[in-house]
C-alpha atoms as a PDB file:
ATOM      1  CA  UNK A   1     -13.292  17.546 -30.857  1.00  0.00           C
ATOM      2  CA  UNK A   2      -9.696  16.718 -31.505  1.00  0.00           C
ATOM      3  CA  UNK A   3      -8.535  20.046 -30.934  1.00  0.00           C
ATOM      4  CA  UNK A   4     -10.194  19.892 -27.443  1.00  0.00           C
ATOM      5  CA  UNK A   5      -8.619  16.659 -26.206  1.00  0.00           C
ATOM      6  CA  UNK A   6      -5.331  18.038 -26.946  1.00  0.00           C
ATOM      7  CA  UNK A   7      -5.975  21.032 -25.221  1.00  0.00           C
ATOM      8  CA  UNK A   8      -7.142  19.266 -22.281  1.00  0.00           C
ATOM      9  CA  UNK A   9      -4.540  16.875 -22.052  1.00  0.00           C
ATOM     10  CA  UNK A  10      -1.972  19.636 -22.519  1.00  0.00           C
ATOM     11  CA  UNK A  11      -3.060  21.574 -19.464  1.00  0.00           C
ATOM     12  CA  UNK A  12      -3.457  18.337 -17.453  1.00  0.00           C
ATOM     13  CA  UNK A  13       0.261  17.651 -15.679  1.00  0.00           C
ATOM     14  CA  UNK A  14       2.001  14.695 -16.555  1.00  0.00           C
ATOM     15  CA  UNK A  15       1.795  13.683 -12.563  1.00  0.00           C
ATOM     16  CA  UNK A  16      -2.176  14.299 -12.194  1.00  0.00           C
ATOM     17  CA  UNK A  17      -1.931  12.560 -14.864  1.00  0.00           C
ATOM     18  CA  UNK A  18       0.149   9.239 -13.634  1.00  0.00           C
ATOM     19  CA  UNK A  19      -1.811   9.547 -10.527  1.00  0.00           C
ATOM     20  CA  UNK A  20      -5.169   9.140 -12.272  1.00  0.00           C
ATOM     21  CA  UNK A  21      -4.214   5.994 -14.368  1.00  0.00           C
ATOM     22  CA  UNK A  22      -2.582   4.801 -11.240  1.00  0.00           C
ATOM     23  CA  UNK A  23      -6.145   5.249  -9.831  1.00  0.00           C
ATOM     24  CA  UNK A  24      -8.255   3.362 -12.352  1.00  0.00           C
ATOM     25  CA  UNK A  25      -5.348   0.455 -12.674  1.00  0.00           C
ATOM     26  CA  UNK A  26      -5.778  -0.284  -9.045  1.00  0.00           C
ATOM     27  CA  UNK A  27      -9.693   0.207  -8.692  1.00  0.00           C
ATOM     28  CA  UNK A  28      -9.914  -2.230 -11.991  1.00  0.00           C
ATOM     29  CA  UNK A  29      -7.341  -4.789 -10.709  1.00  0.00           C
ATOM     30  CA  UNK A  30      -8.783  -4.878  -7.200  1.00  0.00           C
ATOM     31  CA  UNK A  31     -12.634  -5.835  -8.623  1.00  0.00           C
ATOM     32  CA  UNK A  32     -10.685  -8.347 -11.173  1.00  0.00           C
ATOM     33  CA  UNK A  33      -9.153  -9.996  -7.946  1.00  0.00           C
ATOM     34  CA  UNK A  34     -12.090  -9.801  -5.984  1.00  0.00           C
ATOM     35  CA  UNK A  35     -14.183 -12.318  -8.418  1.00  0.00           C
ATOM     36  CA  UNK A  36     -10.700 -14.525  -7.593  1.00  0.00           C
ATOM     37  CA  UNK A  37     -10.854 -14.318  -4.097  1.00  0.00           C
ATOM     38  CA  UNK A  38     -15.045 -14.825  -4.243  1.00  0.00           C
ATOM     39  CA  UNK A  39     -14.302 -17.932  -5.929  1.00  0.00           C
ATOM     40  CA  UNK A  40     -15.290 -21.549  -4.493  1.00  0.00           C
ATOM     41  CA  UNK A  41     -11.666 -22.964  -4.686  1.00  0.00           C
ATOM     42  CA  UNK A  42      -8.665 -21.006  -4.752  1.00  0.00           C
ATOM     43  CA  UNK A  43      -7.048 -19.887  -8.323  1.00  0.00           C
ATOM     44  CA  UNK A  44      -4.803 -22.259 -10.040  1.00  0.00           C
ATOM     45  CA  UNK A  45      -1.809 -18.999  -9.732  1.00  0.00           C
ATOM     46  CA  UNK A  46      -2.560 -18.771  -5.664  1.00  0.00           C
ATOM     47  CA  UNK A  47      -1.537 -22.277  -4.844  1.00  0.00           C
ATOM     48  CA  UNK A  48       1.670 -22.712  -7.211  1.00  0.00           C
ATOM     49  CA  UNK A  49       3.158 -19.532  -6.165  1.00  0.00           C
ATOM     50  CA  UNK A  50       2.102 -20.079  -2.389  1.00  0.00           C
ATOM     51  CA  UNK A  51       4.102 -23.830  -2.479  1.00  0.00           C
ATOM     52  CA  UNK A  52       6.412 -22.104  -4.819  1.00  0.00           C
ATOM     53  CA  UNK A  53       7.959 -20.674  -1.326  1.00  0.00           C
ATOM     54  CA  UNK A  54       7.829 -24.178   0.295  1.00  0.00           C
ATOM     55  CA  UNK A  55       9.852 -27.345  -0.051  1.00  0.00           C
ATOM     56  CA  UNK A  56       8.669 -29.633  -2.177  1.00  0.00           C
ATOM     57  CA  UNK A  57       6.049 -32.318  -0.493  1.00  0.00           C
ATOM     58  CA  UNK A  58       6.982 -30.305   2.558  1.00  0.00           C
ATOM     59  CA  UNK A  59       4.376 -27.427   2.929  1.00  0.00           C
ATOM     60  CA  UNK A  60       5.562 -26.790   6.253  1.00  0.00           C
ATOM     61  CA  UNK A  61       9.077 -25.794   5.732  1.00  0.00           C
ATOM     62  CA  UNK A  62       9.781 -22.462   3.812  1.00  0.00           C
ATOM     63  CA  UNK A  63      12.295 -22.663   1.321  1.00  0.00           C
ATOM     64  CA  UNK A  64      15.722 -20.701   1.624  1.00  0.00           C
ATOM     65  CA  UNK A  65      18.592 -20.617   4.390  1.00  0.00           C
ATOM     66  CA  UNK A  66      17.231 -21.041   7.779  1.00  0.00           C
ATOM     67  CA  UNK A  67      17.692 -17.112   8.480  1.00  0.00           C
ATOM     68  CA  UNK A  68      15.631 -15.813   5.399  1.00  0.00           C
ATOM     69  CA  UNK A  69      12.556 -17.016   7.775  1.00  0.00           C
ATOM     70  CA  UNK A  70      13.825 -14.562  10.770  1.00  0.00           C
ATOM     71  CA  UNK A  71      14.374 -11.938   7.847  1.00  0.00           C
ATOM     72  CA  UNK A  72      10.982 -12.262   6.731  1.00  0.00           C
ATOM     73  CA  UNK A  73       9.541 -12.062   9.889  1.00  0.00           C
ATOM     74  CA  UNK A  74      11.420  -8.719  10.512  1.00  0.00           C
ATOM     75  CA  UNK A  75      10.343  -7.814   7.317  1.00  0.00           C
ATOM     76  CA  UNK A  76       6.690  -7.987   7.411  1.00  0.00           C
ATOM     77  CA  UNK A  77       6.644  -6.149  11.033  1.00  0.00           C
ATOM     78  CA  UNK A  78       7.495  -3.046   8.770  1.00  0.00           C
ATOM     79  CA  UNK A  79       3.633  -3.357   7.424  1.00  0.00           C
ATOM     80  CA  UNK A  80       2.491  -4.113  11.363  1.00  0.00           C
ATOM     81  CA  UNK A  81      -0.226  -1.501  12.574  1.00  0.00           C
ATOM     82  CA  UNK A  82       1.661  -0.660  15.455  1.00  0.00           C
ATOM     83  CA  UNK A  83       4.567   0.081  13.744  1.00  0.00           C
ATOM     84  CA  UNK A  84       2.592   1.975  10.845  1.00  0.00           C
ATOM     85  CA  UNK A  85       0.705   3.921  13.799  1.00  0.00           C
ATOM     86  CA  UNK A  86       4.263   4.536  15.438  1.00  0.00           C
ATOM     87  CA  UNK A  87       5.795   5.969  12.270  1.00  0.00           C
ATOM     88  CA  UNK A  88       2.784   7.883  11.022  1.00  0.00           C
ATOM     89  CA  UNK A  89       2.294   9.451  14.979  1.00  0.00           C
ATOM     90  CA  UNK A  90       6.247  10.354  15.111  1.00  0.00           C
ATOM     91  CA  UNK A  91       5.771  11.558  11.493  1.00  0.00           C
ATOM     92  CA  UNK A  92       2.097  14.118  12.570  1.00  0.00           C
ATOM     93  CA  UNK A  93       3.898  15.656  15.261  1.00  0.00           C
ATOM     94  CA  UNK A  94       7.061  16.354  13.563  1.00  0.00           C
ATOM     95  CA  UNK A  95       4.669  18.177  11.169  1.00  0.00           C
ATOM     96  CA  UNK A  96       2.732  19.722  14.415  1.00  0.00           C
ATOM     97  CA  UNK A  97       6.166  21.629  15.803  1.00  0.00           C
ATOM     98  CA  UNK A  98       7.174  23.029  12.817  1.00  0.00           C
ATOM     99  CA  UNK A  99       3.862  24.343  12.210  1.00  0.00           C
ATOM    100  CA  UNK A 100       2.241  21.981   9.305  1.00  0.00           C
ATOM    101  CA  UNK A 101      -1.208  21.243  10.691  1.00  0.00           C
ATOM    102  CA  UNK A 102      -2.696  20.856   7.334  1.00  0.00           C
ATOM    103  CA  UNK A 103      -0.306  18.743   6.226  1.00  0.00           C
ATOM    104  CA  UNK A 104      -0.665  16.348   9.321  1.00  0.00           C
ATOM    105  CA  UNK A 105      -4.266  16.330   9.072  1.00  0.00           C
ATOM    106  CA  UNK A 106      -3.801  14.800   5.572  1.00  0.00           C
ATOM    107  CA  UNK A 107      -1.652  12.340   6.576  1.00  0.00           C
ATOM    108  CA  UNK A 108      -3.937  11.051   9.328  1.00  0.00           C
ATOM    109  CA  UNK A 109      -6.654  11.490   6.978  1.00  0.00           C
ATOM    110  CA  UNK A 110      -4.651   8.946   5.080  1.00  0.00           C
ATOM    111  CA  UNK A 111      -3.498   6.928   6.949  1.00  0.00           C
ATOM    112  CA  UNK A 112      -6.698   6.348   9.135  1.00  0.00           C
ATOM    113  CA  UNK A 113      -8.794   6.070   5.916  1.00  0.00           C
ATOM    114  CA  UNK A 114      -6.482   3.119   4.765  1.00  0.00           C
ATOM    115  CA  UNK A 115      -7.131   1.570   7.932  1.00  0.00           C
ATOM    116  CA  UNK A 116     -11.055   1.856   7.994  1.00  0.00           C
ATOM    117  CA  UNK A 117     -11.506   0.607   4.254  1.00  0.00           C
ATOM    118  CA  UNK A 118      -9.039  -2.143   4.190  1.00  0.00           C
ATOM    119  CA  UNK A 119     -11.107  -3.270   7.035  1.00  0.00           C
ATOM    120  CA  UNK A 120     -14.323  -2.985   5.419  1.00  0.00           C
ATOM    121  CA  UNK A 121     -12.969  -4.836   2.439  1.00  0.00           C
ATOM    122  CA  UNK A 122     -12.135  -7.633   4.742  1.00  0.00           C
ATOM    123  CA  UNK A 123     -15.549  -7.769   5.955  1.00  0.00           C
ATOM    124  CA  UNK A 124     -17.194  -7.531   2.666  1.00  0.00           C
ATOM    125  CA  UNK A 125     -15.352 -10.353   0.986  1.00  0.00           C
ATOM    126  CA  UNK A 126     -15.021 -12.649   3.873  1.00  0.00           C
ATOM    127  CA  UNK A 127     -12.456 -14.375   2.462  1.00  0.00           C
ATOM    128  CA  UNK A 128     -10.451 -17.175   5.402  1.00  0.00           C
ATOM    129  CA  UNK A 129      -6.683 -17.445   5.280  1.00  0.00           C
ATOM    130  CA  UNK A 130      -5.644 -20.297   3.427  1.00  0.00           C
ATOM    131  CA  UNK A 131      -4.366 -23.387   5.226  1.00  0.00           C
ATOM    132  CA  UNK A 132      -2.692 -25.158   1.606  1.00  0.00           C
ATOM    133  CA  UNK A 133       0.288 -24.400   3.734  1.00  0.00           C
ATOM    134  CA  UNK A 134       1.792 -23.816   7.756  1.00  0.00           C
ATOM    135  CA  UNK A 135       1.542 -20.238   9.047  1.00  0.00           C
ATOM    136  CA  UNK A 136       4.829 -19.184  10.320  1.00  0.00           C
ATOM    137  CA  UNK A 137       3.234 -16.429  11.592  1.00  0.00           C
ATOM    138  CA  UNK A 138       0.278 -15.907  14.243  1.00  0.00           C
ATOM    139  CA  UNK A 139      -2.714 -14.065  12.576  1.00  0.00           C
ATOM    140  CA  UNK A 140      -6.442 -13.553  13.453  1.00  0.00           C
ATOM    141  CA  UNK A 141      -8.259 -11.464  10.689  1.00  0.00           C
ATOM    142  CA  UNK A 142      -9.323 -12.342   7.375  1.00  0.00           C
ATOM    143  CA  UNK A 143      -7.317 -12.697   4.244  1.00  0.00           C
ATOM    144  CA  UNK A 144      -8.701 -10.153   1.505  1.00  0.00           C
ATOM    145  CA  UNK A 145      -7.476  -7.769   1.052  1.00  0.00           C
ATOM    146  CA  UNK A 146      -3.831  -8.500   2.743  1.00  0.00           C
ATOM    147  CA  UNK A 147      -3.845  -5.615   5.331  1.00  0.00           C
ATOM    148  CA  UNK A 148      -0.418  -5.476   5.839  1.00  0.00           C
ATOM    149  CA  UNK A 149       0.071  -5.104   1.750  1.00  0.00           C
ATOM    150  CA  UNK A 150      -2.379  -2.691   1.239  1.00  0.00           C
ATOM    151  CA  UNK A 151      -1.596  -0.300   4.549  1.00  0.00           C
ATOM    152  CA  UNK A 152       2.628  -0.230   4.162  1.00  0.00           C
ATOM    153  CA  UNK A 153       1.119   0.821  -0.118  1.00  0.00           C
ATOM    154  CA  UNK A 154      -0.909   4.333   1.962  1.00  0.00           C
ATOM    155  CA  UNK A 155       1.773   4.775   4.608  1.00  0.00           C
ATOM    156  CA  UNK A 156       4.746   4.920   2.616  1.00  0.00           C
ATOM    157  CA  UNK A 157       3.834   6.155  -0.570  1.00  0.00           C
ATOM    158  CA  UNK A 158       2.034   8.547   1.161  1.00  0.00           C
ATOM    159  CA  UNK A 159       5.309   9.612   3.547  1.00  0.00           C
ATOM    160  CA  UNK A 160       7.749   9.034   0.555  1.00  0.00           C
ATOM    161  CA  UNK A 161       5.331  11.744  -1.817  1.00  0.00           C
ATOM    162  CA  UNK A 162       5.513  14.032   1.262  1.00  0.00           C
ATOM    163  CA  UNK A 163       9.254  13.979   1.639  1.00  0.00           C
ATOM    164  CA  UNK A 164      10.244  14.296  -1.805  1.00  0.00           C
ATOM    165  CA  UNK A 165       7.993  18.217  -1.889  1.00  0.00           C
ATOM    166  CA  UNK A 166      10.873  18.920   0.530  1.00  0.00           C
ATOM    167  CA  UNK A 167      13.948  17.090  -1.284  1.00  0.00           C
ATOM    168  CA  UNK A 168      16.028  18.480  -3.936  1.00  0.00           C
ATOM    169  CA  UNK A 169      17.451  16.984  -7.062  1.00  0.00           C
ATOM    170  CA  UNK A 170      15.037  14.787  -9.416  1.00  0.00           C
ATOM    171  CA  UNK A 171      17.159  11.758  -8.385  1.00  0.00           C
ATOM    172  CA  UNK A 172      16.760  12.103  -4.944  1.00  0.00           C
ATOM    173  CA  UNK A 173      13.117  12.527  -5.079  1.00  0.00           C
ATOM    174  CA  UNK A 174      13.114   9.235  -7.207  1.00  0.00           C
ATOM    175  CA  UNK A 175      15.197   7.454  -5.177  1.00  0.00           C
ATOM    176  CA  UNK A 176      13.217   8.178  -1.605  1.00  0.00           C
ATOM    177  CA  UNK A 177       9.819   7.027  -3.515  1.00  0.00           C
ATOM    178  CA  UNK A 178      11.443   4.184  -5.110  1.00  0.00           C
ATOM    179  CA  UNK A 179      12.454   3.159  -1.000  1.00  0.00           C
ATOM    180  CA  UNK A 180       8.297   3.560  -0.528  1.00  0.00           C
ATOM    181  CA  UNK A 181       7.611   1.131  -3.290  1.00  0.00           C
ATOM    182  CA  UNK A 182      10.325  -1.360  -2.803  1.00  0.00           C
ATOM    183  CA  UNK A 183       9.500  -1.588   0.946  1.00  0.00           C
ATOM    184  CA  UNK A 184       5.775  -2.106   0.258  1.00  0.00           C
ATOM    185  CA  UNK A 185       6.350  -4.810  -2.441  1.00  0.00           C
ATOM    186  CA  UNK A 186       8.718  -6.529   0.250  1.00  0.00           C
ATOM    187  CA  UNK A 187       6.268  -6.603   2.893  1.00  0.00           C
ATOM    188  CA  UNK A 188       3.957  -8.132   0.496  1.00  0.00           C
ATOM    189  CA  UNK A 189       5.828 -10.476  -0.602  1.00  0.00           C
ATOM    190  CA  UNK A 190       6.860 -11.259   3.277  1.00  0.00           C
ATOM    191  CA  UNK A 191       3.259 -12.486   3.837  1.00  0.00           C
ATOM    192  CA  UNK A 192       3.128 -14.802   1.278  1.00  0.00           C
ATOM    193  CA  UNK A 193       6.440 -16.315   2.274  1.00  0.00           C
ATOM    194  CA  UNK A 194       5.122 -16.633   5.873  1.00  0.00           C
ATOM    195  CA  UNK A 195       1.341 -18.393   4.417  1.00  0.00           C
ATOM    196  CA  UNK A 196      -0.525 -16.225   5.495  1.00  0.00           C
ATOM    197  CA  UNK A 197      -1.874 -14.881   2.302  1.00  0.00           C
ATOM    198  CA  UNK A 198      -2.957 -15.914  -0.973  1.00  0.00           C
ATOM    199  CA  UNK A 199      -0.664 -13.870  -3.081  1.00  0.00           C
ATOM    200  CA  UNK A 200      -4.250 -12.699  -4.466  1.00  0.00           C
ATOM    201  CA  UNK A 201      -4.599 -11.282  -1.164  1.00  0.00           C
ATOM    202  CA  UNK A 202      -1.750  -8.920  -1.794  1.00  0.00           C
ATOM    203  CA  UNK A 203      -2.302  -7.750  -5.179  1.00  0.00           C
ATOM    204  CA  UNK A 204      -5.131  -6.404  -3.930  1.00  0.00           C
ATOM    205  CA  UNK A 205      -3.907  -5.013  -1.246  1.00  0.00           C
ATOM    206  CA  UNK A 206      -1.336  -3.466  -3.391  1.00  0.00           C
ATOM    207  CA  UNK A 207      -3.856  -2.292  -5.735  1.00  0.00           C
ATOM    208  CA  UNK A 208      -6.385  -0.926  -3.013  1.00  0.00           C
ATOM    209  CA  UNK A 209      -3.187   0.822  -1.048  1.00  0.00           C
ATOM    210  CA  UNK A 210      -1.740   2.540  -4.402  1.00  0.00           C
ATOM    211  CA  UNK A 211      -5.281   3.695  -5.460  1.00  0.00           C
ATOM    212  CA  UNK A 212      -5.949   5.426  -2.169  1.00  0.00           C
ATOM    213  CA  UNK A 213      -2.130   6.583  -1.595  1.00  0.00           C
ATOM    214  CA  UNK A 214      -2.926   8.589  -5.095  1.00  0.00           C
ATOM    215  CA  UNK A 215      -6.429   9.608  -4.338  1.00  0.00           C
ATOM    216  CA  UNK A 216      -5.319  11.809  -1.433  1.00  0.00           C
ATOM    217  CA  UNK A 217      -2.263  12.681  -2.751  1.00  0.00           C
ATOM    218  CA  UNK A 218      -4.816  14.229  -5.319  1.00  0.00           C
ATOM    219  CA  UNK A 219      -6.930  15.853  -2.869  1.00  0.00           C
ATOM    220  CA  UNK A 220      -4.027  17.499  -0.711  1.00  0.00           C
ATOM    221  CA  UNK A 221      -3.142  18.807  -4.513  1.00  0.00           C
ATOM    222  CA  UNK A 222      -6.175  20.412  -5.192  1.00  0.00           C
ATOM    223  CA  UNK A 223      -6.351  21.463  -1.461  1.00  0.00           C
ATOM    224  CA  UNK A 224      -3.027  23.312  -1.434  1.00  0.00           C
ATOM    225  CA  UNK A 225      -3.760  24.826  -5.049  1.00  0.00           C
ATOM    226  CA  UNK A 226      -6.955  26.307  -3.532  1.00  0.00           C
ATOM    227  CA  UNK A 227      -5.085  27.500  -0.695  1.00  0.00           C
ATOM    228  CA  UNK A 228      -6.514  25.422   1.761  1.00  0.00           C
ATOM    229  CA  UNK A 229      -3.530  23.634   3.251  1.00  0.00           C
ATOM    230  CA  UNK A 230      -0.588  25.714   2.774  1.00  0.00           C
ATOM    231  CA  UNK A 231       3.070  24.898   1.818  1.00  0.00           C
ATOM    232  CA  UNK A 232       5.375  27.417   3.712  1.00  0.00           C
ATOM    233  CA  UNK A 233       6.244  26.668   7.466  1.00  0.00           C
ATOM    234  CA  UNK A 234       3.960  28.951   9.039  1.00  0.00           C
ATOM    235  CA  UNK A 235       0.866  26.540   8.855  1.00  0.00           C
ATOM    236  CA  UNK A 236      -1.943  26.055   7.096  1.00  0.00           C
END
């Protein structure tokens, strides 16, 4: 029995691997925060790091310099579905003229799938936006999980795993999905400056995002093993 797991962890690569714990991590810390955000009154860690970005006794003002507000807003336009759509569009028929349908069908696939269940998700929890604090920001839809959080987690992990196939150097692959990460944590954290989220709301987001940024990174894996989508220029 022993013998067996070893062999089967042997032939199992070390990112398959990553990608699968990455997987379960998210699916288990998404239904963890989902009991939080089901809850009657809002977790003790929501409201102290929400006010935590507000003056104190003044939930209104945000705290910082005057132009870290304006920096946040620019910030969290970066996890905006029109500019997601716009980058992810630009990105499919970049693919498209160099002859890469597969590989822009799995990016819509992606992409659009994101879109669909972090919608869903929205609708199944029903959770409102909370009002412990001012929005500085207009919003309409409902708070769990935070869209913004969980789409920028698809989009650019999925766009940063696509360049670095192309890049060469281990530190440059690093580096471009380290930009993926870091700009998806600071859109996050954007709409919890702004009060528009519980910061519940984007962990779970972040969890949901990562999980199915790894799933199909997974399936266009297996795909392109089996010859399905191809690698070379010439198409799929």
């Amino acid at each position: 029995m022993r013998d067996t797991a070893s062999t089967l962890l042997n032939r199992i690569e070390f990112p398959v691997l990553l990608a699968g714990l990455v997987i379960a991590g998210g699916l288990w810390g998404f239904v963890e925060l989902t009991e939080v955000a089901r809850a009657t009154a809002p977790h003790a860690f929501d409201t102290e790091i929400l006010l935590a970005f507000r003056q104190v006794g003044q939930p209104g003002i945000p705290i910082g310099p005057s132009w870290l507000e304006g920096a946040m807003r620019d910030i969290t336009s970066l996890g905006s579905a029109s500019v997601l759509v716009l980058i992810t569009t630009a990105t499919i028929l970049y693919l498209l003229l160099i002859r890469r349908p597969g590989t822009a069908l799995l990016i819509f696939v992606a992409v659009a799938g994101g879109q669909v269940l972090s919608s869903l998700l929205k609708v199944g929890v029903d959770r409102p936006r909370p009002e412990l604090v001012s929005h500085l920001v207009g919003v309409t839809s409902l708070s769990f999980p935070s869209g913004h959080a969980m789409l920028s987690a698809v989009t650019y992990l999925t766009l940063g795993s696509l360049a670095a196939r192309f890049l060469h150097g281990r530190a440059t692959k690093i580096y471009v999905l380290s930009l993926a990460v870091l700009t998806t944590v600071l859109v996050g954290v954007s709409r919890i400056y702004l009060g528009v989220h519980w910061p519940s709301d984007v962990l779970a987001g972040w969890c949901a995002g990562f999980a199915w940024a790894m799933l199909c990174w997974l399936v266009a894996r297996l795909l392109q093993r089996r010859k399905v989508v191809s690698d070379d220029a010439d198409g799929a």
